[in-house]
Protein backbone atom coordinates (compact mmCIF):
# COMPACT_ATOMS: atom_id res chain seq x y z
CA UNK A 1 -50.07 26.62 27.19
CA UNK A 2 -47.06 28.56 25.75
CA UNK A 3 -44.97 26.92 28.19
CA UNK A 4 -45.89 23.52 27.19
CA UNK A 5 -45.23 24.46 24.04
CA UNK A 6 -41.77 25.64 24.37
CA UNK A 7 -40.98 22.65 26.87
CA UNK A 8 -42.29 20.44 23.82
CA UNK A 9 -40.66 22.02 21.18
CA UNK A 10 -36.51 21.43 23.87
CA UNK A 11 -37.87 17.93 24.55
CA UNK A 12 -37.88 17.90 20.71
CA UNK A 13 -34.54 19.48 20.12
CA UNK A 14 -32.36 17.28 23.02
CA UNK A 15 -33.89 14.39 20.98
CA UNK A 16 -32.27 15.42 18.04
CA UNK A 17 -29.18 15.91 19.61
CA UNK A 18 -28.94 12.60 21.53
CA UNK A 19 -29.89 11.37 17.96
CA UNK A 20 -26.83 13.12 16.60
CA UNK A 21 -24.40 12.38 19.13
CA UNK A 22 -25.16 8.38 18.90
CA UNK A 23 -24.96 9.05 15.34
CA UNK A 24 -22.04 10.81 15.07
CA UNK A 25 -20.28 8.35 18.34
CA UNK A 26 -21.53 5.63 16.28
CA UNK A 27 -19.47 6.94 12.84
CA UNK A 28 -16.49 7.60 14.82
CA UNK A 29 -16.65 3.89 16.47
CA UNK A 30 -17.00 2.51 13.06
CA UNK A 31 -14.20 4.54 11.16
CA UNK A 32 -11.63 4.22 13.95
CA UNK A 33 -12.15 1.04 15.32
CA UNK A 34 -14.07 -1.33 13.29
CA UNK A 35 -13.42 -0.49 9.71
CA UNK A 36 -9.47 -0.69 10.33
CA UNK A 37 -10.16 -4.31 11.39
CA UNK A 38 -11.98 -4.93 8.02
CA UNK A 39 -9.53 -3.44 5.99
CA UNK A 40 -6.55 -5.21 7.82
CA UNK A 41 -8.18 -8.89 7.97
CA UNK A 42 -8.98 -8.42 4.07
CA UNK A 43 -5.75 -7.19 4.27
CA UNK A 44 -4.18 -10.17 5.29
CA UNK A 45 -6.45 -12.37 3.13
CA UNK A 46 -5.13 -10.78 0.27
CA UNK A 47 -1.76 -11.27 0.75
CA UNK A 48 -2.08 -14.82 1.78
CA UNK A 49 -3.90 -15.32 -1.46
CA UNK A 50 -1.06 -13.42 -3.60
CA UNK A 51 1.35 -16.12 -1.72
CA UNK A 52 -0.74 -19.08 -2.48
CA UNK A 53 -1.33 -18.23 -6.12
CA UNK A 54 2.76 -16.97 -6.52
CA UNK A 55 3.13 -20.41 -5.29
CA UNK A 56 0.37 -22.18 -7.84
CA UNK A 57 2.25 -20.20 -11.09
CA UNK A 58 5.85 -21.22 -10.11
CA UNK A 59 4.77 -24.93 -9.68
CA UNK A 60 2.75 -24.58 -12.91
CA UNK A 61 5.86 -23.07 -14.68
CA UNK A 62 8.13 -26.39 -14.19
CA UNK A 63 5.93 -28.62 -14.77
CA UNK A 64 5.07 -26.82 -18.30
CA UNK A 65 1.41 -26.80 -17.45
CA UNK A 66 -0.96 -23.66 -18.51
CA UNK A 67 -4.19 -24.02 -16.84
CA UNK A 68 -7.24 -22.13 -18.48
CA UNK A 69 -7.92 -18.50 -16.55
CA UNK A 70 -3.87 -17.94 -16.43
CA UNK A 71 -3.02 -14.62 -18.25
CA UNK A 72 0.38 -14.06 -19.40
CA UNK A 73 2.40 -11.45 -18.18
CA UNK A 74 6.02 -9.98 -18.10
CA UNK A 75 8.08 -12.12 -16.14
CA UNK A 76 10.29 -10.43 -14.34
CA UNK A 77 13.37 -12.75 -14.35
CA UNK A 78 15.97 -10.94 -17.22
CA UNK A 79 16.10 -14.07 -19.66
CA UNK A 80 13.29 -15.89 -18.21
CA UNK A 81 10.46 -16.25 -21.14
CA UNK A 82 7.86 -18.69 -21.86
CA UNK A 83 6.85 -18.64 -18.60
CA UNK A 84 2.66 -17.91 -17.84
CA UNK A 85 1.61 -16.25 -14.70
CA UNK A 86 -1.85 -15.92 -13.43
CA UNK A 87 -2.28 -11.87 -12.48
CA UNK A 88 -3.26 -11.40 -8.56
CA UNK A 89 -6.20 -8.85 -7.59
CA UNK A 90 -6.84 -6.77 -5.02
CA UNK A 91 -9.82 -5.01 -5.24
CA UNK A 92 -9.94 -5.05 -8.32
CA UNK A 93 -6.18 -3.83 -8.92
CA UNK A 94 -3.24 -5.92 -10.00
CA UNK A 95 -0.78 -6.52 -7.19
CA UNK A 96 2.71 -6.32 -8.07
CA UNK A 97 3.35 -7.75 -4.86
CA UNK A 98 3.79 -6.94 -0.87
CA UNK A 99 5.62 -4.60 1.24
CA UNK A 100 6.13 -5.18 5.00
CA UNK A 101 7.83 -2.68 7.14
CA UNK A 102 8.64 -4.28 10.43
CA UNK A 103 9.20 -0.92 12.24
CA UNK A 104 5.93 0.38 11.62
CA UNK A 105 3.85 -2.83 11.61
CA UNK A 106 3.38 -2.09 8.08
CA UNK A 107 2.40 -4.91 5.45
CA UNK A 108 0.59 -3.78 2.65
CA UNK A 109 -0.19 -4.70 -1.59
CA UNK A 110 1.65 -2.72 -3.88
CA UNK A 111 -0.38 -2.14 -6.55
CA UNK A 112 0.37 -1.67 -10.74
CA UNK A 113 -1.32 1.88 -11.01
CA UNK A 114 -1.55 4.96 -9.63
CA UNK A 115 -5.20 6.52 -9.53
CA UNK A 116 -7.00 8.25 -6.49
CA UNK A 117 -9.07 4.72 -6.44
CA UNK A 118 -6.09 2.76 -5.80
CA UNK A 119 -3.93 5.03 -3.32
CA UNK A 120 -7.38 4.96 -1.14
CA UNK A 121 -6.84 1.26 -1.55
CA UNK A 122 -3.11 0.35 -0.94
CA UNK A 123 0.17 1.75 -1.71
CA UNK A 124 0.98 1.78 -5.58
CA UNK A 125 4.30 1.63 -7.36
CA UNK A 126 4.60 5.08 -9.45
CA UNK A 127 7.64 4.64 -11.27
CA UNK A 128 8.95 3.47 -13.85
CA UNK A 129 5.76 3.25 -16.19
CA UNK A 130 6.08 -0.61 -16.08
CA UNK A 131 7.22 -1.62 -12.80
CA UNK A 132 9.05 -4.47 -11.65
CA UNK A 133 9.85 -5.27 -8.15
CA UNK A 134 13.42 -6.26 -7.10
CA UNK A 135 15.03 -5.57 -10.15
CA UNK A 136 17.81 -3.76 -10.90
CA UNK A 137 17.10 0.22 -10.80
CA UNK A 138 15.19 1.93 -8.64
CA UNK A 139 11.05 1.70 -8.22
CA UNK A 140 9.20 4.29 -6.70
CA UNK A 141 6.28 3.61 -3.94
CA UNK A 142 4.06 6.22 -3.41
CA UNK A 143 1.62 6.11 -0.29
CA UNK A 144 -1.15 8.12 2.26
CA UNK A 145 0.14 9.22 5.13
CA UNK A 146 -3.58 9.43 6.89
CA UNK A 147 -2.07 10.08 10.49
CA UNK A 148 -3.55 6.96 11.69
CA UNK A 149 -1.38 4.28 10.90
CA UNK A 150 -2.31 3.24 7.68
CA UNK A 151 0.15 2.55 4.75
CA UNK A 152 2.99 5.16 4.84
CA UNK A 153 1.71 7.28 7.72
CA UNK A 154 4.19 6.39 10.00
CA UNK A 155 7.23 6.89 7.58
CA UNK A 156 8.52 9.98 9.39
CA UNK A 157 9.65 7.12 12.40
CA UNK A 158 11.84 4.87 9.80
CA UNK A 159 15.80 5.91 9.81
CA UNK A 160 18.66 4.62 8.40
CA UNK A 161 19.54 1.48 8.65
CA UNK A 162 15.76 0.43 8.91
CA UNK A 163 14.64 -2.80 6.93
CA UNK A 164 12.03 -2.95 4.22
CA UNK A 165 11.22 -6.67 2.47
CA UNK A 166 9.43 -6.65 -0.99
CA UNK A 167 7.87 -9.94 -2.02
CA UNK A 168 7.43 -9.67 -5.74
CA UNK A 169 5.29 -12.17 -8.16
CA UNK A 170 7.72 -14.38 -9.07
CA UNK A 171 7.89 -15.28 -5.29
CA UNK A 172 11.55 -13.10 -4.92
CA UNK A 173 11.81 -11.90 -1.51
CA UNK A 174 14.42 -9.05 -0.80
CA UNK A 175 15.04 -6.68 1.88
CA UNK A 176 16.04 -3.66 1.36
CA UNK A 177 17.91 -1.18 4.01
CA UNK A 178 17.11 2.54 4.07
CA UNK A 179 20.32 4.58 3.45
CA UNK A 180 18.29 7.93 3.63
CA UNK A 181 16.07 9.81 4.30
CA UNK A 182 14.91 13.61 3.31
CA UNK A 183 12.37 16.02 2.30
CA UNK A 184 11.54 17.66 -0.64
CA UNK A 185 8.50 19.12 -2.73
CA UNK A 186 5.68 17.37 -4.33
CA UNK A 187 7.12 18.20 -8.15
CA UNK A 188 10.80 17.15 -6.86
CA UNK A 189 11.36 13.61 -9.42
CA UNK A 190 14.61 14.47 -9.22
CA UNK A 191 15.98 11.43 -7.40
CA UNK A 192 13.69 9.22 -9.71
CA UNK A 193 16.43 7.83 -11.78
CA UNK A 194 18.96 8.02 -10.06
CA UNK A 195 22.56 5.55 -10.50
CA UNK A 196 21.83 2.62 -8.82
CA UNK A 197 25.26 1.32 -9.89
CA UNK A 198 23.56 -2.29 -10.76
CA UNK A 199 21.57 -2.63 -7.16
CA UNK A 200 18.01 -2.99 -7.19
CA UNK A 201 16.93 -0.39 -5.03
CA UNK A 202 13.26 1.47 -4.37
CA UNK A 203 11.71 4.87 -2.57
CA UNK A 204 9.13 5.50 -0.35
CA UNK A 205 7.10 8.82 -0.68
CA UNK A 206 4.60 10.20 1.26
CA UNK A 207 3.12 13.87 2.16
CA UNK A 208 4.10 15.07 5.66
CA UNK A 209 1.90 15.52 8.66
CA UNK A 210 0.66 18.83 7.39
CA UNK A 211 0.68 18.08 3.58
CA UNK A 212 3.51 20.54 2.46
CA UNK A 213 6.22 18.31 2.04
CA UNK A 214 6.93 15.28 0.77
CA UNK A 215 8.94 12.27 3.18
CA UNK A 216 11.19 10.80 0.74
CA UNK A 217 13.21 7.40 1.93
CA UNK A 218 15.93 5.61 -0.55
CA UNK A 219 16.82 2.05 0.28
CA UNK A 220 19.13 -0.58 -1.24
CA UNK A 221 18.64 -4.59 -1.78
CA UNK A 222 20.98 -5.58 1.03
């Protein structure tokens, strides 16, 4: 009797733990394998919707038209006023524009604001306090290194001489070559505003593989 009891009470516990283990295999497979997918096909739809829209507000803009729903905003062009640009979401932030890093198979929205929300979301442009991309001065672009891949967490392979493009939403496309590369502490905003002797120029920062450091790169509109 007490041995069927115990022998009940195992038969019990291994079915918990098979119960875990698919559980727990199942997490994993979703985390690592299929969420990644998600995030990179809306990813992709995202950016193909910033294009097609960038595209929509520049035809809109010589032929004079303003189409109900567009918000104006800053352009970005020095001189360039009057003209109406409808703003570009990504879950539920406002894109700036796009990054792409060919080296590390990076391409990624760079979003307006910097909250925990949005760095979870995409990389985010931290500096100045109103940001415009491919302008002259420098911008800073902050990212997660999350050791898997994802927005800046391969910036410890980039070197000198590496390219950068950033698309912008006036449809500006510029590439940008890194000229160095360091790293310093998390309060260091030392190299913030720095002389860009009239260049447009912008910096990458991430944390380092073990969080104590930051991985600073500086690169110039060639």
């Amino acid at each position: 009797m007490t041995a069927n009891k115990y022998g009940s009470v195992l038969t019990v516990l291994l079915v918990i733990l098979i119960i875990a283990i698919l559980v727990g295999a199942g997490l994993l497979f979703y985390n690592y394998v299929i969420k990644p997918r998600v995030d990179k096909d809306t990813t992709i739809e995202a950016i193909a919707e910033f294009d097609r829209t960038v595209e929509e507000n520049n035809d809109n803009n010589q032929t004079g038209e303003n189409n109900e729903g567009i918000t104006s905003i800053e352009p970005n062009q020095p001189g360039n006023t009057g003209t109406t640009n409808k703003k570009i979401y990504y879950k539920e932030f406002v894109m700036l524009g796009y990054i792409t890093i060919p080296k590390t198979n990076v391409k990624e929205p760079i979003l307006d604001v910097v909250t925990p929300e949005s760095l979870n979301t995409a990389v985010a442009a931290l500096y100045p306090s109103n940001p415009q991309l491919n302008q002259v001065g420098n911008v800073v672009i902050i990212g997660h290194n999350y050791r898997n891949g994802k927005f800046f967490s391969n910036n410890n392979k980039l070197s000198v001489g590496d390219k950068i493009m950033i698309k912008d939403n006036t449809g500006t496309e510029l590439t940008y070559t890194i000229y160095q590369k360091f790293q310093t502490t998390e309060q260091d905003t030392s190299f913030y505003t720095r002389n860009t002797n009239g260049k447009a120029e912008i910096t990458l920062s991430t944390c380092t593989d073990d969080s104590k450091a930051r991985i600073i790169i500086l690169a110039r509109a060639d």
